[in-house]
Protein backbone atom coordinates (compact mmCIF):
# COMPACT_ATOMS: atom_id res chain seq x y z
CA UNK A 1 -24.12 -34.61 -12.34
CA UNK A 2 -26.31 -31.84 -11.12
CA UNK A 3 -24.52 -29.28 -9.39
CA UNK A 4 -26.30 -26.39 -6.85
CA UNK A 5 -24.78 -22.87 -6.81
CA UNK A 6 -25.03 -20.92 -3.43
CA UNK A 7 -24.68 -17.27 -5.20
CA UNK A 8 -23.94 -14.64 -2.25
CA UNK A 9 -24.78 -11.31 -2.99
CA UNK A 10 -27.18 -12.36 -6.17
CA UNK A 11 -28.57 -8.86 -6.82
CA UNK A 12 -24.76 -7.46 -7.49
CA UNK A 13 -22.81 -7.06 -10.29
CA UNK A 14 -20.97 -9.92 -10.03
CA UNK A 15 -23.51 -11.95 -8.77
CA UNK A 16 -26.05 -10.99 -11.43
CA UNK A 17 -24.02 -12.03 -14.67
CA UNK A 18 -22.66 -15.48 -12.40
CA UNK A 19 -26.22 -16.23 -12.03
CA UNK A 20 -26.96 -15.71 -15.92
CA UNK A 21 -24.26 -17.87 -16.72
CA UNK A 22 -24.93 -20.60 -14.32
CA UNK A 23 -28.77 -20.88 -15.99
CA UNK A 24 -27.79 -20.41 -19.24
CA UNK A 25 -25.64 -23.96 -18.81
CA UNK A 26 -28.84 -25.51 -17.50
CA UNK A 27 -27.32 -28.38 -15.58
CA UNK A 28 -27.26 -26.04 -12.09
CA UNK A 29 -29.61 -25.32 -9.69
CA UNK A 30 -29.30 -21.88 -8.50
CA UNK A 31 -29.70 -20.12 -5.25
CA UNK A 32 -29.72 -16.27 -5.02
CA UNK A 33 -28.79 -14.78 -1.82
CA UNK A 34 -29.11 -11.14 -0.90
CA UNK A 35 -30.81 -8.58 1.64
CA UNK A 36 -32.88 -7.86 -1.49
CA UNK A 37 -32.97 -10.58 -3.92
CA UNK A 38 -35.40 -10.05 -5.76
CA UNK A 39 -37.17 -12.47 -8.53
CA UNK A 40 -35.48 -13.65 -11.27
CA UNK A 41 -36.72 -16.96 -13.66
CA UNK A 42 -34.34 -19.70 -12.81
CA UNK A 43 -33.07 -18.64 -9.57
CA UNK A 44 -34.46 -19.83 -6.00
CA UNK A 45 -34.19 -16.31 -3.83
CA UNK A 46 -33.12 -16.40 -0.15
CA UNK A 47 -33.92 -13.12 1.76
CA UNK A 48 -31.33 -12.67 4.55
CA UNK A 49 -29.00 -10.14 6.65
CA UNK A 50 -25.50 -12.11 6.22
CA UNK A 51 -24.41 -9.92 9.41
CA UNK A 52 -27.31 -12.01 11.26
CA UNK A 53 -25.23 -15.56 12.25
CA UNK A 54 -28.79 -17.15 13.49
CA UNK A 55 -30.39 -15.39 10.16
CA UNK A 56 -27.88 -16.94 8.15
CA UNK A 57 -28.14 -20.66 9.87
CA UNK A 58 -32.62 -20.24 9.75
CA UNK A 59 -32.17 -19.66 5.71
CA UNK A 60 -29.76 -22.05 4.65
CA UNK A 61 -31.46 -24.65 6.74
CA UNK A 62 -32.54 -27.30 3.92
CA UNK A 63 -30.08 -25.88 1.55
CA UNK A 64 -27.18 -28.09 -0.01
CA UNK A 65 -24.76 -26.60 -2.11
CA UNK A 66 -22.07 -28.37 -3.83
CA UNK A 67 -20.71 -24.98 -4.93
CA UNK A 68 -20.59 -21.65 -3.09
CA UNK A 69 -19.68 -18.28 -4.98
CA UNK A 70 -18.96 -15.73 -2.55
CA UNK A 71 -19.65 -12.51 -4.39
CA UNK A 72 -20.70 -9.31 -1.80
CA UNK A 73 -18.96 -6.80 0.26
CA UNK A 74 -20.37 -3.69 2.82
CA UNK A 75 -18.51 -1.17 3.14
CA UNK A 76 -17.98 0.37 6.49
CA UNK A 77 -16.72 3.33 7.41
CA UNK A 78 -12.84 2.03 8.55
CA UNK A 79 -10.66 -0.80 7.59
CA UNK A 80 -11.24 -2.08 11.13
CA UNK A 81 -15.44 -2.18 10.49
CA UNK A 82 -14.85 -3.50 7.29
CA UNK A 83 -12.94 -6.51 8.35
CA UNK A 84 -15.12 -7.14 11.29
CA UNK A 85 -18.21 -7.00 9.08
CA UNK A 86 -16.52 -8.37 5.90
CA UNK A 87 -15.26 -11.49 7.37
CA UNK A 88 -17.84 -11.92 9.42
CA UNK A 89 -20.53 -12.22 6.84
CA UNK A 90 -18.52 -15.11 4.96
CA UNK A 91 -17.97 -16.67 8.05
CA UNK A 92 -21.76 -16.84 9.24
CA UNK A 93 -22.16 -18.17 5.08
CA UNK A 94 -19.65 -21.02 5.47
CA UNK A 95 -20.95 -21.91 9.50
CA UNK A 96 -24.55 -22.31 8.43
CA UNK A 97 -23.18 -24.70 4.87
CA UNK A 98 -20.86 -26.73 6.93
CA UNK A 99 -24.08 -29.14 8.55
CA UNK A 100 -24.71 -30.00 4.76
CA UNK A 101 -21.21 -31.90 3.95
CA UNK A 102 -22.20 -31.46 0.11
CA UNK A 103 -20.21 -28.23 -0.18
CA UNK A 104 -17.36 -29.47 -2.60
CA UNK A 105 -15.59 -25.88 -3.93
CA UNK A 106 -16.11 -22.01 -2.06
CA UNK A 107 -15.12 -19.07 -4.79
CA UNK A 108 -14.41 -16.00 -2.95
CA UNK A 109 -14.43 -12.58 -5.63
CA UNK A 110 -12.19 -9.96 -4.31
CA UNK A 111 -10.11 -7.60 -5.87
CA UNK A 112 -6.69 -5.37 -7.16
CA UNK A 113 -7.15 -3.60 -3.22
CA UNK A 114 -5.09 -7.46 -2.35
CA UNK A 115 -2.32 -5.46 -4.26
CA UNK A 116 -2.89 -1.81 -3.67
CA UNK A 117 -4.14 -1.87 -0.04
CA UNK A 118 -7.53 -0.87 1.71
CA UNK A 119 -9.37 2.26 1.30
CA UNK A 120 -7.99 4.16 3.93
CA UNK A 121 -3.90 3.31 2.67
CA UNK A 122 -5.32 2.81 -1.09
CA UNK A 123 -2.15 3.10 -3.38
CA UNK A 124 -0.09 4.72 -0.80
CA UNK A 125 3.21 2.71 0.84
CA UNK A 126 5.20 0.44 -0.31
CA UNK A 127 3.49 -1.59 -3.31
CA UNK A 128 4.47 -4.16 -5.72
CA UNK A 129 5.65 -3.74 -9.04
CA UNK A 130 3.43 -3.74 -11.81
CA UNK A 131 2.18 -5.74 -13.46
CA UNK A 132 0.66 -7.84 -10.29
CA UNK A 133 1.09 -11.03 -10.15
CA UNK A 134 -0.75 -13.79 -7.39
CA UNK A 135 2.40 -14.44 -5.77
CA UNK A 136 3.23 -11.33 -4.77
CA UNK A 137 2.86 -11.58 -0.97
CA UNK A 138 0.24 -9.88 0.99
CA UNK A 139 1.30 -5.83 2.16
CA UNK A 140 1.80 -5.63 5.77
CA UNK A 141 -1.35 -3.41 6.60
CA UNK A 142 -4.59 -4.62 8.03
CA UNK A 143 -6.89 -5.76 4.09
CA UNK A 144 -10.84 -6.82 4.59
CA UNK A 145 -9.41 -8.84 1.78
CA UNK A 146 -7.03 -11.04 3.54
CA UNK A 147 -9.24 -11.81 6.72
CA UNK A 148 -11.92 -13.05 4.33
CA UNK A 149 -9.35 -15.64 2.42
CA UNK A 150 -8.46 -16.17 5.97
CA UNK A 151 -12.30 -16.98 6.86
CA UNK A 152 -12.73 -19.19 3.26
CA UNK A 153 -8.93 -21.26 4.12
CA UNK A 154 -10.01 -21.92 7.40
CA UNK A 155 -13.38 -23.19 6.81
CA UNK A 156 -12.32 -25.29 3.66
CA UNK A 157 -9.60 -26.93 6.03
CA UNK A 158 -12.36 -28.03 8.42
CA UNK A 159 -14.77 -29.23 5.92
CA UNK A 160 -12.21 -30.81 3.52
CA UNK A 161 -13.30 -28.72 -0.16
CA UNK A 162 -11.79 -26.99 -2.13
CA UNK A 163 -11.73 -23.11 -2.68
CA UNK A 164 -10.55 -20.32 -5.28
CA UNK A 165 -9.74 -16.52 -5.24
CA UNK A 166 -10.78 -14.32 -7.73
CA UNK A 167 -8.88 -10.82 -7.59
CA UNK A 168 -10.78 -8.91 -11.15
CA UNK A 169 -10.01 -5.16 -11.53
CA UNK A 170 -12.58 -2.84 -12.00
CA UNK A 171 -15.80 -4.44 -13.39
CA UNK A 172 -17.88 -3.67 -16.23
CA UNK A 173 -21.00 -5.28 -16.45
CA UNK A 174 -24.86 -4.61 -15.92
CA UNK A 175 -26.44 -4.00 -12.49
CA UNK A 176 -28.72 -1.21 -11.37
CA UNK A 177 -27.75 0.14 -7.68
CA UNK A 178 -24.56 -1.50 -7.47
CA UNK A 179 -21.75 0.60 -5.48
CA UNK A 180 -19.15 -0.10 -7.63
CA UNK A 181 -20.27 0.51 -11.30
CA UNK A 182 -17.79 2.46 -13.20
CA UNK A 183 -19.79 1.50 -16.87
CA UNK A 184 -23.10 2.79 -15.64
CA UNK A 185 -21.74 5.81 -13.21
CA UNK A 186 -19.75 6.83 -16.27
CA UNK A 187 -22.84 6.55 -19.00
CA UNK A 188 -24.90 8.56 -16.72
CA UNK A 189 -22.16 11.27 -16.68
CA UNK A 190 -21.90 11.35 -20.21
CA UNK A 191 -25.39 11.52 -20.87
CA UNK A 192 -25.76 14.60 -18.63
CA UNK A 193 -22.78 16.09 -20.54
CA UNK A 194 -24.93 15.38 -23.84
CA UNK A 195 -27.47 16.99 -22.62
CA UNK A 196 -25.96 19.74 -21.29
CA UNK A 197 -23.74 20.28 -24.20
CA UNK A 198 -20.61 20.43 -22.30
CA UNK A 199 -17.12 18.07 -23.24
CA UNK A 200 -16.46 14.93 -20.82
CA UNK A 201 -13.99 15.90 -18.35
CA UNK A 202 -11.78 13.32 -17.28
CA UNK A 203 -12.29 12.91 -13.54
CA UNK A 204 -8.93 11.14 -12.26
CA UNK A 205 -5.13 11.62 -12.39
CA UNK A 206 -2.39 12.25 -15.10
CA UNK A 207 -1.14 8.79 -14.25
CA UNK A 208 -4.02 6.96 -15.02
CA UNK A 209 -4.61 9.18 -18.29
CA UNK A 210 -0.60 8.47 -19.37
CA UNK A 211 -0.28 4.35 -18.31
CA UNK A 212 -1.36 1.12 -19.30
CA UNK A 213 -4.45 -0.29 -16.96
CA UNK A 214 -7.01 -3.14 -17.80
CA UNK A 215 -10.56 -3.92 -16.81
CA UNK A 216 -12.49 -6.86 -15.67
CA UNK A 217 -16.01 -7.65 -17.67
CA UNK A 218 -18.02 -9.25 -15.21
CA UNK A 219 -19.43 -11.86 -17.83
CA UNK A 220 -15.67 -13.04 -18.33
CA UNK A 221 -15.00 -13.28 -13.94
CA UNK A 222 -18.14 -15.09 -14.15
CA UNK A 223 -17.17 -17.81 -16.68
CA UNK A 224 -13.89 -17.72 -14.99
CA UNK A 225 -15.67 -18.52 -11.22
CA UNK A 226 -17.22 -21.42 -13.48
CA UNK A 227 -13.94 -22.55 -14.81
CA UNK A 228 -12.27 -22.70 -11.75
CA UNK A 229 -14.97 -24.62 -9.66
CA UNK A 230 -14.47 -27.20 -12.95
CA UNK A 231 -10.91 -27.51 -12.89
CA UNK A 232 -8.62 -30.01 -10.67
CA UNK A 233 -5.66 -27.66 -11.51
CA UNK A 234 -7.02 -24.71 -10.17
CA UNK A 235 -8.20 -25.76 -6.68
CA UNK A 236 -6.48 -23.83 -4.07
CA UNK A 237 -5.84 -21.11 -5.82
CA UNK A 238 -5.71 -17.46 -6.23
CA UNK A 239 -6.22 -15.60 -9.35
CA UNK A 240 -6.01 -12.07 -11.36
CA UNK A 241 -9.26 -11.70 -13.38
CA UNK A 242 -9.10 -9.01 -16.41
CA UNK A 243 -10.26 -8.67 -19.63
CA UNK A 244 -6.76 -9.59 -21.45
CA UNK A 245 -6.38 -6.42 -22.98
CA UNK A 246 -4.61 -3.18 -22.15
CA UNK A 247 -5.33 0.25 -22.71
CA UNK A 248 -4.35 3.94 -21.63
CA UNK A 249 -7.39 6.03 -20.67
CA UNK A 250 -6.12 8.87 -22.85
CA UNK A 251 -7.40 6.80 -25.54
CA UNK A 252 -10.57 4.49 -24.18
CA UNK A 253 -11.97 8.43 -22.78
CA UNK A 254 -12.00 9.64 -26.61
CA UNK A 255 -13.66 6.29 -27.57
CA UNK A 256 -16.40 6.25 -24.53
CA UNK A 257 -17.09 10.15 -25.62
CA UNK A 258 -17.92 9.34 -29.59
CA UNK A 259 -20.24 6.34 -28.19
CA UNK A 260 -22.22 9.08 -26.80
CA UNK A 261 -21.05 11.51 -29.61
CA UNK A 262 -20.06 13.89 -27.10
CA UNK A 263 -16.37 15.60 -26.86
CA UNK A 264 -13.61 14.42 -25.00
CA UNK A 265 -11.63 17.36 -23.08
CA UNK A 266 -8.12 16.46 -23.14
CA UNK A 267 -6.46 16.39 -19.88
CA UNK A 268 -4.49 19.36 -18.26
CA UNK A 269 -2.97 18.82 -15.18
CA UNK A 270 -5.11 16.49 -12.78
CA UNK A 271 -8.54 15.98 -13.70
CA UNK A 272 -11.95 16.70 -11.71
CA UNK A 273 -13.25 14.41 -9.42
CA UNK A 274 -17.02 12.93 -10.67
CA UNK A 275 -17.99 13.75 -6.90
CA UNK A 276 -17.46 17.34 -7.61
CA UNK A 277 -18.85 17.72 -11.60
CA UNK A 278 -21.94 15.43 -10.04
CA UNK A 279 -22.37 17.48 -6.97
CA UNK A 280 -25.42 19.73 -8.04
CA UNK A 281 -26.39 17.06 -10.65
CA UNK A 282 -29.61 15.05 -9.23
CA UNK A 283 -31.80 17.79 -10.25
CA UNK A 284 -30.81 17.71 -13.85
CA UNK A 285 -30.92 14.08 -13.92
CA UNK A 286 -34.32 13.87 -12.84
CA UNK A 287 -35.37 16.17 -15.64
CA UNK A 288 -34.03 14.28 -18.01
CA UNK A 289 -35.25 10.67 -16.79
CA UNK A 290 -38.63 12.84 -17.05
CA UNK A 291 -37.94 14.00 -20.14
CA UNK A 292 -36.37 10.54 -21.92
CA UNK A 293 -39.43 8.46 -20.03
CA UNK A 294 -36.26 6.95 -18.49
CA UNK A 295 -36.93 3.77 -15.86
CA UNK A 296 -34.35 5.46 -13.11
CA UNK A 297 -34.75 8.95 -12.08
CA UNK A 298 -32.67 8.71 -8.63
CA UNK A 299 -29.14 9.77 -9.73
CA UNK A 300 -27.88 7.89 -6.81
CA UNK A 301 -29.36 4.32 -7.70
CA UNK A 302 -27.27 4.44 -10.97
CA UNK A 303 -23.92 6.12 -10.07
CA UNK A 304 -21.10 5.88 -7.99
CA UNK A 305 -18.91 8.18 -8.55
CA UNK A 306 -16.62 7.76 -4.83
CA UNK A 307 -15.63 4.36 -6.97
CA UNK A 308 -14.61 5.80 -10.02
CA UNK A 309 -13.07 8.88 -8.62
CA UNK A 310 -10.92 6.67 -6.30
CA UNK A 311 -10.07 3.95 -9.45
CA UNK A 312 -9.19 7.09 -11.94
CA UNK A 313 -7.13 9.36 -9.52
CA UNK A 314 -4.70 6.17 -8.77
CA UNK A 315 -1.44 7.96 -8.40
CA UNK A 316 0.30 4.99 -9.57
CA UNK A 317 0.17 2.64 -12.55
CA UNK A 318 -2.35 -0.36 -12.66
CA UNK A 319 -2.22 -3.20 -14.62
CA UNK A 320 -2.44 -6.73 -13.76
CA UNK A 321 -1.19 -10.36 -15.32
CA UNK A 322 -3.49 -13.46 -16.10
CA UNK A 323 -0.16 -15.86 -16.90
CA UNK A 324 -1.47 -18.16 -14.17
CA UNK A 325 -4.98 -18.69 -15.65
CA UNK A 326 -3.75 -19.03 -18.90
CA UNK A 327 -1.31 -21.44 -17.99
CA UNK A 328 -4.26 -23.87 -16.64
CA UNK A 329 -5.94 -23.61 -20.05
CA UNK A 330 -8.25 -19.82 -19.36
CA UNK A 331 -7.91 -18.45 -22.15
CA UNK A 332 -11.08 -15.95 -22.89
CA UNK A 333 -10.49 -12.29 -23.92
CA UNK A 334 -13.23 -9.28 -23.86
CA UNK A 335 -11.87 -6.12 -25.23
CA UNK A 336 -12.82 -3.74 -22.98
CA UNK A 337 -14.07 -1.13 -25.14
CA UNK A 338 -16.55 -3.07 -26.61
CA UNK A 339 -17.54 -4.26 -22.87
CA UNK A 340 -18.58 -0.58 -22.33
CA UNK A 341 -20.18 -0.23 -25.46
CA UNK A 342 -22.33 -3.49 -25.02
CA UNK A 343 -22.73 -2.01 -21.34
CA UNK A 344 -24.53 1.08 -22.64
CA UNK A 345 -26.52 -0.37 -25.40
CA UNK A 346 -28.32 -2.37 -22.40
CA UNK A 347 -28.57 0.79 -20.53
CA UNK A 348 -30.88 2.51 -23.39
CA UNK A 349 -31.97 -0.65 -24.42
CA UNK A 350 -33.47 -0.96 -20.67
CA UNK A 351 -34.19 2.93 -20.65
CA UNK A 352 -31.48 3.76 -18.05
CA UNK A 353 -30.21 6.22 -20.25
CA UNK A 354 -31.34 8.27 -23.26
């Protein structure tokens, strides 16, 4: 039966590669919602403020989704702004669906902050033991990440469907002016290094150089958002989202360096943060978009590096289990390395980088 995908937040990430998959099976019709969606073949594009209730009602007027993928996030200057504004924006999303009745599964995308707590008490306190697992119970400290389960619970108990949590750790995967894009913040970075002629500094701490972590490719979360919208066992449910693999960044940094054929400082101490090796570095990136005919010149668009400063200097160890998925019969793997390396083949490919 013909199914219709709501994507929220199309022009992400996550929403991006969700999208791709959802065409590529051909048997969906797809909507793309964001501020800026954009045009893409095979996607229908709905303009729209999601902080805007009436906005939200006026666009989705008409529209009937069996299946909503919740996939966006603004982030506000306090934990307090971004749970008003968070929770808000999936509430005004699941309000202006409910007239429909066709709605038959919501997938909400959040993240490893369910385990490690909100920006402003990120890895601090009193946090569970590694590796996390879904049943660990929420930490008692205000999470944008619990009121918007809260929003998605209480809206599938009204209107009777069925919903699923996604919790991935940091994502790799294509998007250009995403906020959270460790692959492309760190190819930029080494490409600047390359140019130059100075060794990639690791920017985080001695714990996440020395421990086992994972990483999420966002073409695997979104054949897993696919999965669990087509799976009876999995409604109701919250899941961990990584790649299946595990790996100490005192080994992936050496790998990501030789991609690039650049050298890999080895760490002493704690390492720089991108923020400060990036400070001064717009200038030089716009000479080199010049000089490479590159697509990008803004330094800014492309990198983040607040979000993979605050993933790499993680005083604590980060690694995650996917028992539960594979339980239920998920059983893809990505290795993450070669998710970066695909990553920044698609970068040059594109002209993003040299």
């Amino acid at each position: 039966m013909k199914k219709t995908a709501l994507i929220v937040g199309v022009s992400g990430i996550v929403g991006r590669n969700l999208a791709d998959r959802l065409i590529a099976e051909k048997d969906w019709t797809v909507y793309g919602l964001a501020r800026h969606p954009g045009q893409r073949e095979g996607i229908r594009p709905i303009a729209v403020d999601l902080q805007d209730a009436a906005a939200v009602q006026a666009a989705l007027k008409g529209v009937t989704p069996t299946h909503v993928f919740l996939t966006t996030w603004l982030r506000q200057p306090t934990e307090a702004e971004n749970i008003r504004v968070n929770a808000g924006m999936v509430r005004n999303v699941l309000d202006a669906v409910s007239h429909a009745k066709t709605v038959r599964h919501v997938a909400l995308v959040t993240g490893l902050k369910h385990y490690l707590g909100p920006f402003e008490a990120y890895g601090k306190g009193s946090l569970p033991a590694t590796p996390f697992r879904e049943e660990q119970p929420r930490l008692d400290v205000e999470n944008f990440y619990y009121a918007q389960e809260d929003e998605v619970f209480s809206a599938a108990a009204r209107d009777g469907y069925g919903w699923s949590v996604h919790r991935p750790h940091t994502i790799i995967g294509y998007a250009v002016g995403n906020a959270m894009n460790m692959g492309t913040t760190l190819a930029v970075y080494a490409s600047i290094c390359k140019e130059l002629g100075r060794p990639m500094r690791f920017p985080g701490s001695s714990v996440q150089w020395k421990s086992l972590t994972d990483m999420t490719d966002a073409r695997l979360l979104a054949k897993h958002l696919v999965w669990a919208a087509a799976t009876p066992a999995a409604r109701n449910q919250a899941f961990n989202v990584v790649n299946g693999d595990v790996f100490r960044w005192s080994w992936m940094w050496k790998r990501l360096a030789a991609w690039f054929d650049v050298e890999a400082a080895e760490l002493q101490g704690e390492g720089t943060p991108l923020e400060t090796q990036l400070a001064d570095a717009a200038p030089v990136w716009k000479q080199i978009a010049g000089k490479y005919h590159l697509a990008e010149a803004d330094l800014n668009v492309l990198a983040s590096p607040w979000h993979t400063d605050a993933d790499l200097g993680r005083p604590v160890e980060v690694v995650t289990d996917m028992s539960k998925s594979r339980k239920l019969g998920f059983t893809s793997y990505q290795p993450t390395d070669e998710s970066f390396f695909e990553l920044f083949a698609k970068l040059r490919e594109d002209r993003l980088i040299p």
